[in-house]
Structure formats: C-alpha cells, structure tokens
Protein backbone atom coordinates (compact mmCIF):
# COMPACT_ATOMS: atom_id res chain seq x y z
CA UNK A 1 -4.09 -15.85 13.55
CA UNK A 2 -5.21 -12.14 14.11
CA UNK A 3 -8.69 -11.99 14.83
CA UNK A 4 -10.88 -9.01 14.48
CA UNK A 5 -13.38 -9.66 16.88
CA UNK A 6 -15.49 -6.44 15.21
CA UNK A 7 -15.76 -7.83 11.87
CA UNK A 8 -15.81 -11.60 12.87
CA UNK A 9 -12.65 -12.57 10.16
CA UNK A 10 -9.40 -13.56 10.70
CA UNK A 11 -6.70 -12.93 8.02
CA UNK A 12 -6.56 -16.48 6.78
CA UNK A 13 -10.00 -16.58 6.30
CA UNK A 14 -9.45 -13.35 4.50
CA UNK A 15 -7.13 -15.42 2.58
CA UNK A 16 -9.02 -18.14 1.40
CA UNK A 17 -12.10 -16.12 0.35
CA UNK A 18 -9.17 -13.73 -1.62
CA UNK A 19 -8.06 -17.23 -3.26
CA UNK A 20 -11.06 -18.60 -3.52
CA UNK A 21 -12.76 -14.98 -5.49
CA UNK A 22 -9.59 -15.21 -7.86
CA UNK A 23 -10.15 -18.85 -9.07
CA UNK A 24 -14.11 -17.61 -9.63
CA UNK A 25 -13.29 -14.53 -11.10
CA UNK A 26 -10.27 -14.76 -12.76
CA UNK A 27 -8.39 -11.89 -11.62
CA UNK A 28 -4.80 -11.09 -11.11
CA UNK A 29 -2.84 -13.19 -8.46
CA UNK A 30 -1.08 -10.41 -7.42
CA UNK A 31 -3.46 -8.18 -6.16
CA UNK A 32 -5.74 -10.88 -4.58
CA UNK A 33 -2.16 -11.87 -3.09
CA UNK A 34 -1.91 -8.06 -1.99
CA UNK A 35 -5.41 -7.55 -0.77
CA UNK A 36 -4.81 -10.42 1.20
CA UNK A 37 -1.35 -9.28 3.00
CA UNK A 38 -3.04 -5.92 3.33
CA UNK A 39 -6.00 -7.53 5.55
CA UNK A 40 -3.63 -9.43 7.51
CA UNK A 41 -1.92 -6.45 8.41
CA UNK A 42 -4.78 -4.35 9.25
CA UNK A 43 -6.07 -7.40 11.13
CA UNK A 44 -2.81 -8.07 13.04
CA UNK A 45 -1.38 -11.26 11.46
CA UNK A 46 1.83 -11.07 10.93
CA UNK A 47 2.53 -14.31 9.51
CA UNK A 48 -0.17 -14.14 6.57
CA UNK A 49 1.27 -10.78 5.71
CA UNK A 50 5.08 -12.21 5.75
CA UNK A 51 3.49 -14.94 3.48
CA UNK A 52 1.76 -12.20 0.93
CA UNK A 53 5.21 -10.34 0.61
CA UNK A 54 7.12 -13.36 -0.36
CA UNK A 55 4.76 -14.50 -2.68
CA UNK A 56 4.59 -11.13 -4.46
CA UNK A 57 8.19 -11.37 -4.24
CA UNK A 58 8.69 -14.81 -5.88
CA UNK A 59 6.28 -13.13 -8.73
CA UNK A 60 8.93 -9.88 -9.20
CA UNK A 61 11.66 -12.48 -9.51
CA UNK A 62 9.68 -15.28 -11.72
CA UNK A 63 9.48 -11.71 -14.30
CA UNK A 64 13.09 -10.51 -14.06
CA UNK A 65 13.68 -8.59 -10.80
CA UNK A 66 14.78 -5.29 -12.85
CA UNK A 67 12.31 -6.00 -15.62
CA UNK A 68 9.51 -3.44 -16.63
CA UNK A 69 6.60 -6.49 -15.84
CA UNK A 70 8.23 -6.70 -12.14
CA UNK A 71 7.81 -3.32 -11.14
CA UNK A 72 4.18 -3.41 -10.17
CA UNK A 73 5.16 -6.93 -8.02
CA UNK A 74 7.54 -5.00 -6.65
CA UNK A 75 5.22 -2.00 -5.65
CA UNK A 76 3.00 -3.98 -3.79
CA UNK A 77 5.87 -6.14 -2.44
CA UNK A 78 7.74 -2.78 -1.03
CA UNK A 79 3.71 -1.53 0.22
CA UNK A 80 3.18 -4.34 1.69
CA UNK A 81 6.45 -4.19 3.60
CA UNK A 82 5.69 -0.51 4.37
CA UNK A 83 2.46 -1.32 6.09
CA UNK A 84 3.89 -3.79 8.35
CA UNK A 85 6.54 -1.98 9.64
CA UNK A 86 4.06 0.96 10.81
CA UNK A 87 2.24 -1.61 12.24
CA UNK A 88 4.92 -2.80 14.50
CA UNK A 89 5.94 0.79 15.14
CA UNK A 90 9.18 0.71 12.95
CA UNK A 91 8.57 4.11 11.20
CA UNK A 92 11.85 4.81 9.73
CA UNK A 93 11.48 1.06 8.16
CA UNK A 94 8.57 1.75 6.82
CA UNK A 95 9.05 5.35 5.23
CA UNK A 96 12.48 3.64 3.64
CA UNK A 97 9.84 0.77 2.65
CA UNK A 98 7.15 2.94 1.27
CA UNK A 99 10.23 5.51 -0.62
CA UNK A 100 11.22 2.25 -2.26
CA UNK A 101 7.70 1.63 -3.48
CA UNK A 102 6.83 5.37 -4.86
CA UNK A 103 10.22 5.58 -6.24
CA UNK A 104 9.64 2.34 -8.65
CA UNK A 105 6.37 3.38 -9.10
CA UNK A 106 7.79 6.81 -10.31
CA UNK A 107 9.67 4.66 -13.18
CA UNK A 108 6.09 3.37 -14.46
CA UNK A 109 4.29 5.35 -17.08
CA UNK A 110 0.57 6.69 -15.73
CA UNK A 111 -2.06 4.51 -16.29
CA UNK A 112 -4.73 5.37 -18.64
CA UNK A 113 -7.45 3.46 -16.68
CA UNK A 114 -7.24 2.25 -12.94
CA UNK A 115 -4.00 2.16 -11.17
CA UNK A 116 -1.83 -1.21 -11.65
CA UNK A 117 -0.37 -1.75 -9.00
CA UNK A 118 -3.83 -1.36 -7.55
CA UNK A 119 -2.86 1.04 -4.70
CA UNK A 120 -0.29 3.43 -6.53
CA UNK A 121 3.15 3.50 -4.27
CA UNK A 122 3.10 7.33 -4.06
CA UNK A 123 0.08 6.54 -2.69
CA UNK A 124 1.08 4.66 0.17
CA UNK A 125 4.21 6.90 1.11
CA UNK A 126 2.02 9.41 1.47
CA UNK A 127 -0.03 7.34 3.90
CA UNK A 128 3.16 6.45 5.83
CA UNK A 129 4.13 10.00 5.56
CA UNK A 130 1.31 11.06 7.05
CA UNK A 131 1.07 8.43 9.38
CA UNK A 132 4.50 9.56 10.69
CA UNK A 133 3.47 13.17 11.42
CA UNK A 134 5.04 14.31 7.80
CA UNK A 135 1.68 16.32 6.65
CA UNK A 136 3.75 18.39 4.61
CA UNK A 137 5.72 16.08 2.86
CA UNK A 138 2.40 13.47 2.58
CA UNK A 139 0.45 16.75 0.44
CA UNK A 140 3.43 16.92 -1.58
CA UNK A 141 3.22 13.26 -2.64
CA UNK A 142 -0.52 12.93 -2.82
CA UNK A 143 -0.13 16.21 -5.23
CA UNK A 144 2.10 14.39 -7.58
CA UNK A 145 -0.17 11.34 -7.12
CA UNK A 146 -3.07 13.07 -8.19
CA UNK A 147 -0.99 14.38 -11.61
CA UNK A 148 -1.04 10.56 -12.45
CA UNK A 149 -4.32 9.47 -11.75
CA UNK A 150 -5.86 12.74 -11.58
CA UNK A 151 -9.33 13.08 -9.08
CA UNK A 152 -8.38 9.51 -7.60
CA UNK A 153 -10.74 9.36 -4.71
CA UNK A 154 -8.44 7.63 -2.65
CA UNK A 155 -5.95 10.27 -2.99
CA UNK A 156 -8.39 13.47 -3.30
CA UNK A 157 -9.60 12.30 0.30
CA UNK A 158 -5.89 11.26 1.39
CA UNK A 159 -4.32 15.20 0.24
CA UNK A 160 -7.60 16.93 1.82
CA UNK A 161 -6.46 15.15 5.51
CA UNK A 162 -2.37 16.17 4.96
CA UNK A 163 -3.59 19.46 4.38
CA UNK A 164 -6.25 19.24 7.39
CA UNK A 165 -3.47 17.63 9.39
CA UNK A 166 -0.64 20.69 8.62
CA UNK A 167 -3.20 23.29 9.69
CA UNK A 168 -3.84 21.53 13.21
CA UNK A 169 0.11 21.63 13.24
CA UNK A 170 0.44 25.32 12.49
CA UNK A 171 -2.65 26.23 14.81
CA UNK A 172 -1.56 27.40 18.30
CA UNK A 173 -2.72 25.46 21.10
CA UNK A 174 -4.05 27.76 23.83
C-alpha cells in the first residue's frame, strides 16, 4: 500500500473511511468509489486505484455501457484512468484517457447545480493538459469548462495557472 508518510494515511485506509462515510451518509457509490481511486493515486497505490476504475467500470456496464445514466461512470472511469497514467509518466495515455473523459462529458447536458460527475472531464483534460506542458490548449478547455459550470472555483483557479503557465512560456529567459 502507498503510504503518505506526511499525512499519516494510506490509500486503503482512505478506502475504508470513503466506504465507511457512504454507508453513514448515504451518498453516491460512485463518487466515494472515485474519491477513493483518486487518493490512491495521489498517494501512490496503484492497486487501490486499478480497483476504483473497475468498479466504476462494472457500474457503466450494470447501466448500459452507451446509455445516458453510464456516462458520468464512465467520466470518472476514463479520469481515473487519466490520473494514473500521469502518474506513471505515460502522458500520451493519459491525454488519450482524459480526451475520452471530456469528450463524453461534452455529450452531457450542464448541470444546473454541482457537477455530476463530481470533477467535470473537461476538467481533468485540462489538468492533464496542463500537466503535459499544453498551457494553451489547458485555457482553452478550462474556458469551455467554465461556460458549463460558470465561476467553478476549481476551474477559475485551474484557467488563471494555464494562463500564468503560457506567459512563463512566452517570457524570454535571459
């Protein structure tokens, strides 16, 4: 198991406490299922992640793969996947991944309260477009982003650093 030594946690015990809040609180599997494969991958546990992407894939299938109620399993399915291949250093993987995930996410009408999925997918490709030294690109999908869920923090703060990041790109070095 990945351990954060900073924090204290481990992903698993990430996971339990995401399982255990859900059965408490009542919420959605799927996005204790993807807050949980997120952690793992930001703690470095591959194998809890691997286990949160199938998971939110048996969920898109248990709907209907192509079905309208899949899409957001999907999402976080293709994020997830997106996350973990920058993490290993695959890039091209995971801007293909992330593509995937904004492009379904694309096919969703906006929400009219918080995001579901709850990270949008354009969202994330712009994180992995950024990540990847794509500034330009990243602005233009935080942009449309921000047309969806307009003044989303997340994505305010996200389009602010592309735009930060294409300036140091375009400044000369001396």
């Amino acid at each position: 198991m990945g351990k954060d030594s900073a924090a204290g946690y481990d992903a698993a015990s990430l996971w339990l406490a995401s399982v255990h809040a859900r059965d408490v609180y009542g919420a959605d599997d799927e996005w204790w299922t993807f807050i949980a494969g997120y952690s793992a991958i930001k703690l470095g546990d591959p194998a809890t992640a691997d286990q949160a992407i199938a998971q939110l894939h048996a969920m898109a299938e248990k709907e209907g793969a192509n079905s309208y109620a899949a899409k957001p399993f999907s999402i976080m399915e293709k994020e997830l996947i997106a996350e973990a291949d920058l993490a290993r250093g695959q890039k091209d993987d995971a801007l293909q991944a992330a593509k995937q995930a904004a492009d379904i996410d694309r096919t969703l009408a906006s929400p009219s309260g918080p995001p579901d999925p709850i990270k949008p997918g354009l969202e994330v490709y712009g994180d992995v477009l950024l990540a990847t030294g794509h500034a330009k690109e990243a602005a233009a999908v935080y942009e449309e982003q921000l047309l969806r869920t307009p003044n989303r923090t997340p994505s305010v703060k996200a389009l602010a650093r592309a735009k930060g990041a294409q300036i140091s790109m375009a400044t000369p070095k001396p």
